[in-house]
PDB file of N, CA and C in Angstrom:
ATOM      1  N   UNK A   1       8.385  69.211  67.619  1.00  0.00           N
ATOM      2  CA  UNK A   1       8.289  69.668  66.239  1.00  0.00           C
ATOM      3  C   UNK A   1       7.168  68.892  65.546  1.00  0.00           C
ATOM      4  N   UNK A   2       6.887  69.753  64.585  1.00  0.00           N
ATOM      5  CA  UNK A   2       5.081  68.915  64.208  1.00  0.00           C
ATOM      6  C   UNK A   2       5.247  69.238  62.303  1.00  0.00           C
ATOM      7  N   UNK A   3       4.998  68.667  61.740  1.00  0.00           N
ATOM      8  CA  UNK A   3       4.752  68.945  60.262  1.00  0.00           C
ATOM      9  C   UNK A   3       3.886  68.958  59.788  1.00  0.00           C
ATOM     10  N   UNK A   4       3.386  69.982  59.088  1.00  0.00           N
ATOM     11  CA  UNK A   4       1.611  69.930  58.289  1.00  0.00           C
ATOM     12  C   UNK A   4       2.176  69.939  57.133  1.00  0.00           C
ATOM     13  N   UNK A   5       1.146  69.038  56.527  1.00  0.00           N
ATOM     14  CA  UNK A   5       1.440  68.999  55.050  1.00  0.00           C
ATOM     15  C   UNK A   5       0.320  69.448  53.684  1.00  0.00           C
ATOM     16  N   UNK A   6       0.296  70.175  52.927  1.00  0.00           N
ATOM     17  CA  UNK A   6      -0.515  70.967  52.759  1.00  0.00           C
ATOM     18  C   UNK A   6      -0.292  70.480  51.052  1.00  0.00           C
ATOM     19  N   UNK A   7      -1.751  70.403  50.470  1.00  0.00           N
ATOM     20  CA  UNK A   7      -1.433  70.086  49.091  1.00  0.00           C
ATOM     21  C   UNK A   7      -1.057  71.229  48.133  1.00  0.00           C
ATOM     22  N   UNK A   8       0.019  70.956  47.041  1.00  0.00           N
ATOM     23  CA  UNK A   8       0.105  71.781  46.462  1.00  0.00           C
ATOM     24  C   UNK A   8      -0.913  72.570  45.503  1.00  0.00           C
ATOM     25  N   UNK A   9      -0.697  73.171  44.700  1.00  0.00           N
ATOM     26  CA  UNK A   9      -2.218  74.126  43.421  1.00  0.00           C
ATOM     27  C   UNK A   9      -2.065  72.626  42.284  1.00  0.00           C
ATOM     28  N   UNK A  10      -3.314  73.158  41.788  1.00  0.00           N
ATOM     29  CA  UNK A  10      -3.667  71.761  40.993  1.00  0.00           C
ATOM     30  C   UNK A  10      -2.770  71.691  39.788  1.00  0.00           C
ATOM     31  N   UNK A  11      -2.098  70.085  39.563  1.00  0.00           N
ATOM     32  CA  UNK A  11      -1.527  70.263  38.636  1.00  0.00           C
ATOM     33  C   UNK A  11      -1.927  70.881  37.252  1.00  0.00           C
ATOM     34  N   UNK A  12      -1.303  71.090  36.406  1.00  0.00           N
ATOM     35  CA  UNK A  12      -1.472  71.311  34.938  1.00  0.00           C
ATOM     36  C   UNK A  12      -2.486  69.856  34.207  1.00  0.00           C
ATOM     37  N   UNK A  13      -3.417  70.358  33.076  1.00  0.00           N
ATOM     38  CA  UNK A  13      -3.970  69.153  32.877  1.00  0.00           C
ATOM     39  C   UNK A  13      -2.737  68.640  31.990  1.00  0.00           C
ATOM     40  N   UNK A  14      -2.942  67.546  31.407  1.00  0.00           N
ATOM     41  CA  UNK A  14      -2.024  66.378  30.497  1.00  0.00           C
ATOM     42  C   UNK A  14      -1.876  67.073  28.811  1.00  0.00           C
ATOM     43  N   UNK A  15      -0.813  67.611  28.794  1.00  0.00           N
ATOM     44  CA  UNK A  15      -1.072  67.896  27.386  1.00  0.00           C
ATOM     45  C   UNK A  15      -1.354  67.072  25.854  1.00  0.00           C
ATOM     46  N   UNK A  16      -2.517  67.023  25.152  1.00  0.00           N
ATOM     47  CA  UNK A  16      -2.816  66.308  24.180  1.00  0.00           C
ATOM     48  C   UNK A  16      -2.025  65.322  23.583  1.00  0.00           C
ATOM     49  N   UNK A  17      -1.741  64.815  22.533  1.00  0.00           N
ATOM     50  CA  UNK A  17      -1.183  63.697  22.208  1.00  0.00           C
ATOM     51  C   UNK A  17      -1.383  64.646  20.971  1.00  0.00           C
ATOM     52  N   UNK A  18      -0.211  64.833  20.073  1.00  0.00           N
ATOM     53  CA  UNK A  18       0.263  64.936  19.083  1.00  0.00           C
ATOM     54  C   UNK A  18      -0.138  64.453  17.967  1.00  0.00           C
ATOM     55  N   UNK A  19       0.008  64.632  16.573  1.00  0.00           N
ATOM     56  CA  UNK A  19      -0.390  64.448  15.306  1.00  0.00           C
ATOM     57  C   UNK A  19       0.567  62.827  15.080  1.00  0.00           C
ATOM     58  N   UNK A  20       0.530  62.341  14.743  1.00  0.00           N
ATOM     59  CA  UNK A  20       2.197  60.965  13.771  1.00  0.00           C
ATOM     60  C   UNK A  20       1.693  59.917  15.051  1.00  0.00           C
ATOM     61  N   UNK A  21       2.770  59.674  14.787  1.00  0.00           N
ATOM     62  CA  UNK A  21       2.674  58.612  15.509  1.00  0.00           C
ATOM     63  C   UNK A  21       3.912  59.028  16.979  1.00  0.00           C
ATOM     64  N   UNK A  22       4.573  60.180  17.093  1.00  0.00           N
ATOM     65  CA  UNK A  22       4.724  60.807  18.814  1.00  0.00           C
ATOM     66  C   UNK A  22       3.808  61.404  19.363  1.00  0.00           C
ATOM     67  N   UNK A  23       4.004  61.120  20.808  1.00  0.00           N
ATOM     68  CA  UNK A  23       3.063  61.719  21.953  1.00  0.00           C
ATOM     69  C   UNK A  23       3.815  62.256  22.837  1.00  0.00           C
ATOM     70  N   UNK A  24       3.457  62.904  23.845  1.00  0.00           N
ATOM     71  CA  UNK A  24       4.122  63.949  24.623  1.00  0.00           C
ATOM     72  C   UNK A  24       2.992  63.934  25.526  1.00  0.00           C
ATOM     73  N   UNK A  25       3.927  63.298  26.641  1.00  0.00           N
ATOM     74  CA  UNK A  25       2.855  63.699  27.918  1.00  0.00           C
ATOM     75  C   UNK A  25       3.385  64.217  29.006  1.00  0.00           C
ATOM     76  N   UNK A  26       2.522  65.191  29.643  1.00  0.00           N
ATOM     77  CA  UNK A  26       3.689  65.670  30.894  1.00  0.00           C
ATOM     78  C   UNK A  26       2.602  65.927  32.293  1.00  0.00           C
ATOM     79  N   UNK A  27       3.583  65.243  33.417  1.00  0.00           N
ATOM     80  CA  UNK A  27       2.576  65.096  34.584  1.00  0.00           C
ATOM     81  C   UNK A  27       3.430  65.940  35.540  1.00  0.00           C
ATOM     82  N   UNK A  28       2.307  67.289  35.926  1.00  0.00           N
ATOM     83  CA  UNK A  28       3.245  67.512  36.975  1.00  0.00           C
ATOM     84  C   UNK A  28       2.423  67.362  38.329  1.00  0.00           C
ATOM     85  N   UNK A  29       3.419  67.391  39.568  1.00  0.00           N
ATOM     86  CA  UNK A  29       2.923  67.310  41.102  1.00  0.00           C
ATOM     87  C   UNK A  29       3.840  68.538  41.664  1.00  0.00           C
ATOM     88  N   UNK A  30       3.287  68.467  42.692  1.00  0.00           N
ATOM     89  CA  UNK A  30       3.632  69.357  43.972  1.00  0.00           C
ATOM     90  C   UNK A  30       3.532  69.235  45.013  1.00  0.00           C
ATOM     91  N   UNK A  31       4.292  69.168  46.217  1.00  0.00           N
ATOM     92  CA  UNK A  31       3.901  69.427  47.556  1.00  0.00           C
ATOM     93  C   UNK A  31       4.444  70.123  48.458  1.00  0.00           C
ATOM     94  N   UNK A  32       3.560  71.067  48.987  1.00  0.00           N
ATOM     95  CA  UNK A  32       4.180  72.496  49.970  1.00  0.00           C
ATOM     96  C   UNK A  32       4.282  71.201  51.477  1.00  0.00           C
ATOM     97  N   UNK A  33       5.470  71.766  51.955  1.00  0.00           N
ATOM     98  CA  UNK A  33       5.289  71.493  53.173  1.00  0.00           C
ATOM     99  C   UNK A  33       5.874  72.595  54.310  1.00  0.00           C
ATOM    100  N   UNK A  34       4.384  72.384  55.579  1.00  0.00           N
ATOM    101  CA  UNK A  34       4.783  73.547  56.284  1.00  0.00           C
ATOM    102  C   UNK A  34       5.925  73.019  57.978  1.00  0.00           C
ATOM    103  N   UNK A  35       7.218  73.143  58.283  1.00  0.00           N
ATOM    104  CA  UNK A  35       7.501  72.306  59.464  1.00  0.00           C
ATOM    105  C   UNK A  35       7.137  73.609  60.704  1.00  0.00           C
ATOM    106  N   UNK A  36       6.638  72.986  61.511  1.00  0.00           N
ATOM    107  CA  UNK A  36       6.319  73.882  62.730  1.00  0.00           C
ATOM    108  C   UNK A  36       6.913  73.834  64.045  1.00  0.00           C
ATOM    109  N   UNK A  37       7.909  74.845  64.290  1.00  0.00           N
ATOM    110  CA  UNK A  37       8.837  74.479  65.935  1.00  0.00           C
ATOM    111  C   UNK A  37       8.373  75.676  67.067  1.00  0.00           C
ATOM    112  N   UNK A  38       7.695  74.405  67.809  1.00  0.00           N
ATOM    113  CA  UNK A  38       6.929  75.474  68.810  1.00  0.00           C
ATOM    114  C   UNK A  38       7.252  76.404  69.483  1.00  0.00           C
ATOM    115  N   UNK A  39       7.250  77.466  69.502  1.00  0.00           N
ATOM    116  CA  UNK A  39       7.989  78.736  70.515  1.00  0.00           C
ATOM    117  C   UNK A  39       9.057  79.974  69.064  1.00  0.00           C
ATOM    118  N   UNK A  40       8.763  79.194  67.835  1.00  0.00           N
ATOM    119  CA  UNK A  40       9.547  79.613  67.040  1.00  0.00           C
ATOM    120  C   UNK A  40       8.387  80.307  66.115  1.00  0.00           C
ATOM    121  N   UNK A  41       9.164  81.193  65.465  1.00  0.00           N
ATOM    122  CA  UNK A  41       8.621  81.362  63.720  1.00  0.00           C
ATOM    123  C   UNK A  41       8.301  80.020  62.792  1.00  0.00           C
ATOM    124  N   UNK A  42       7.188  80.083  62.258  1.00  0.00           N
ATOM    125  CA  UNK A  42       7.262  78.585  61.734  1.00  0.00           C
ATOM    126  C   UNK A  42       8.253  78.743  60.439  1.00  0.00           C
ATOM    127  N   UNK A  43       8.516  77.529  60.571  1.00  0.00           N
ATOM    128  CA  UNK A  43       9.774  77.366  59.795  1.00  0.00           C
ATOM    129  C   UNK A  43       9.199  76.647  58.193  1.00  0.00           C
ATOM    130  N   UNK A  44       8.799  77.472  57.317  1.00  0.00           N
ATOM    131  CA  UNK A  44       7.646  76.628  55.595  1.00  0.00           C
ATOM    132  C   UNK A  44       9.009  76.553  54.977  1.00  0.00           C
ATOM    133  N   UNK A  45       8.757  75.257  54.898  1.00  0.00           N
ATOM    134  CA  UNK A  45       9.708  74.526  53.400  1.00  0.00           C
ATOM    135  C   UNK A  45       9.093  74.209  52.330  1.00  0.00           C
ATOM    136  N   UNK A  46       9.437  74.219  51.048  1.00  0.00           N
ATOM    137  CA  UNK A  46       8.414  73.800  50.419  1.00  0.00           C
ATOM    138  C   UNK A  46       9.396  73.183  49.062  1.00  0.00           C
ATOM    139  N   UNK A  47       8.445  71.990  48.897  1.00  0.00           N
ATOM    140  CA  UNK A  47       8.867  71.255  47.695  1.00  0.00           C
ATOM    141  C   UNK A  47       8.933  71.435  46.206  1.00  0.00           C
ATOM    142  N   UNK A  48       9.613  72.105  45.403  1.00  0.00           N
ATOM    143  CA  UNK A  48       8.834  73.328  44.385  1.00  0.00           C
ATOM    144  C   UNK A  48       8.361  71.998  43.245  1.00  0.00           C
ATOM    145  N   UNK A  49       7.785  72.636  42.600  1.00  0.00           N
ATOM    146  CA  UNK A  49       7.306  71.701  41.384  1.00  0.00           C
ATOM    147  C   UNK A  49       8.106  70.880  41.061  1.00  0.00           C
ATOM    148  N   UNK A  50       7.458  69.422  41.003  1.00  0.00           N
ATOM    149  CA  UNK A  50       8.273  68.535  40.217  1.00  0.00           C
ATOM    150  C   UNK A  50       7.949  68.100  38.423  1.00  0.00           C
ATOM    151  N   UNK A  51       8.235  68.573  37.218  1.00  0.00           N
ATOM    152  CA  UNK A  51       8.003  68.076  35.731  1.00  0.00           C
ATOM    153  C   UNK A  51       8.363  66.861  35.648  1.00  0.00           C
ATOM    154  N   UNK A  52       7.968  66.004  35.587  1.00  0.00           N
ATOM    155  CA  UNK A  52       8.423  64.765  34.757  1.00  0.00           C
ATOM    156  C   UNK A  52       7.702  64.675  33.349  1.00  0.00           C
ATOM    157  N   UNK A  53       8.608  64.347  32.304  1.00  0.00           N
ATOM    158  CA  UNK A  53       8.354  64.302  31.081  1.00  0.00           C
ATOM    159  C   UNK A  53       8.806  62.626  30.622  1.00  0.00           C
ATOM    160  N   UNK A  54       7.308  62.049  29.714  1.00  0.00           N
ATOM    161  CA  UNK A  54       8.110  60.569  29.501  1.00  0.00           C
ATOM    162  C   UNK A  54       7.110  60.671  27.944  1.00  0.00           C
ATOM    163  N   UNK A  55       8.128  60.427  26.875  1.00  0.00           N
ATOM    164  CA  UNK A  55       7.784  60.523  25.640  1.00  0.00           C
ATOM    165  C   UNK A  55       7.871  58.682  25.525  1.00  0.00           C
ATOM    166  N   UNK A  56       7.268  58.593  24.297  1.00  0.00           N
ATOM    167  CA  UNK A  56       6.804  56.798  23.880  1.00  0.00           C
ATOM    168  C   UNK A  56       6.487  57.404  22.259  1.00  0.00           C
ATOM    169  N   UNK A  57       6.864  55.987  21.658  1.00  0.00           N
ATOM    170  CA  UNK A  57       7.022  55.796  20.041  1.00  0.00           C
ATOM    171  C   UNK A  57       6.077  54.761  19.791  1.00  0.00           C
ATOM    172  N   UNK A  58       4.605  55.375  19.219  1.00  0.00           N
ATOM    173  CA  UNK A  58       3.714  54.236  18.659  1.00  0.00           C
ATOM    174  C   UNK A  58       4.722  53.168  17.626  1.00  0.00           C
ATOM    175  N   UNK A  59       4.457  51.852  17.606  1.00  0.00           N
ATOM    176  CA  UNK A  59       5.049  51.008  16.554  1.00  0.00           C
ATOM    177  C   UNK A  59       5.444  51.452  15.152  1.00  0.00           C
ATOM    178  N   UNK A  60       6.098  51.555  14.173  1.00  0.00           N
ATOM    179  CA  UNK A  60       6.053  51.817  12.806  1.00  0.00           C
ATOM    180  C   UNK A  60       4.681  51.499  11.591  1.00  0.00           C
ATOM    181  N   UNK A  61       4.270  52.092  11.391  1.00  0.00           N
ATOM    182  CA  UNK A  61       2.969  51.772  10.189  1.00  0.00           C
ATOM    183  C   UNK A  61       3.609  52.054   9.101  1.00  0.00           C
ATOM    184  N   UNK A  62       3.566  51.383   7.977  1.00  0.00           N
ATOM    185  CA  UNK A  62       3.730  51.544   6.412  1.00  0.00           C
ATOM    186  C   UNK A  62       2.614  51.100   6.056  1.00  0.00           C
ATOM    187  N   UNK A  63       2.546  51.754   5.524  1.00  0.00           N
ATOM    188  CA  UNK A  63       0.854  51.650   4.067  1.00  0.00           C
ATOM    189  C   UNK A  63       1.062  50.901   2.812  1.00  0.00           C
ATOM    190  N   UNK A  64       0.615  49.999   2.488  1.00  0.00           N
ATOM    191  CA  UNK A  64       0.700  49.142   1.386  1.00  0.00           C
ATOM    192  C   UNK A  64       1.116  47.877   1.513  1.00  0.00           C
ATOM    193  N   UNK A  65       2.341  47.922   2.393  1.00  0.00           N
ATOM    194  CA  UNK A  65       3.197  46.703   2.842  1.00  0.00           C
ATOM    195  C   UNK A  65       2.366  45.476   3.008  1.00  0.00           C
ATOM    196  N   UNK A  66       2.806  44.257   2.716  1.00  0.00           N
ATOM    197  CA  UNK A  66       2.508  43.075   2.754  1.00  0.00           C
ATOM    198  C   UNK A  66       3.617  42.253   3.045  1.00  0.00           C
TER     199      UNK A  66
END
């Protein structure tokens, strides 16, 4: 048995960073994989998209404060 591994389609680019002080970023990946059993139909599995989403809170700003 033999495995090729084949890259997935290009991720999505990074979506912008938001107005305030939240951001929103999202990274995605992929990977197809093909398993191959000789004498057989090849046997494609594939890894479907993975989203990971990781939000972050710039520090607090007030204006005037001293």
């Amino acid at each position: 048995m033999s495995a090729v591994l084949t890259p997935a389609p290009a991720p999505a680019a990074a979506e912008p960073p938001g107005t305030g002080d939240r951001h929103r970023l999202t990274v995605t990946a992929g990977l197809a994989v093909d398993v191959v059993h000789p004498g057989d139909e090849p046997d494609a599995r594939r890894i479907d998209t993975v989203v990971c989403r990781m939000r972050f809170r710039a520090g607090a700003r007030t204006a005037g404060a001293a």
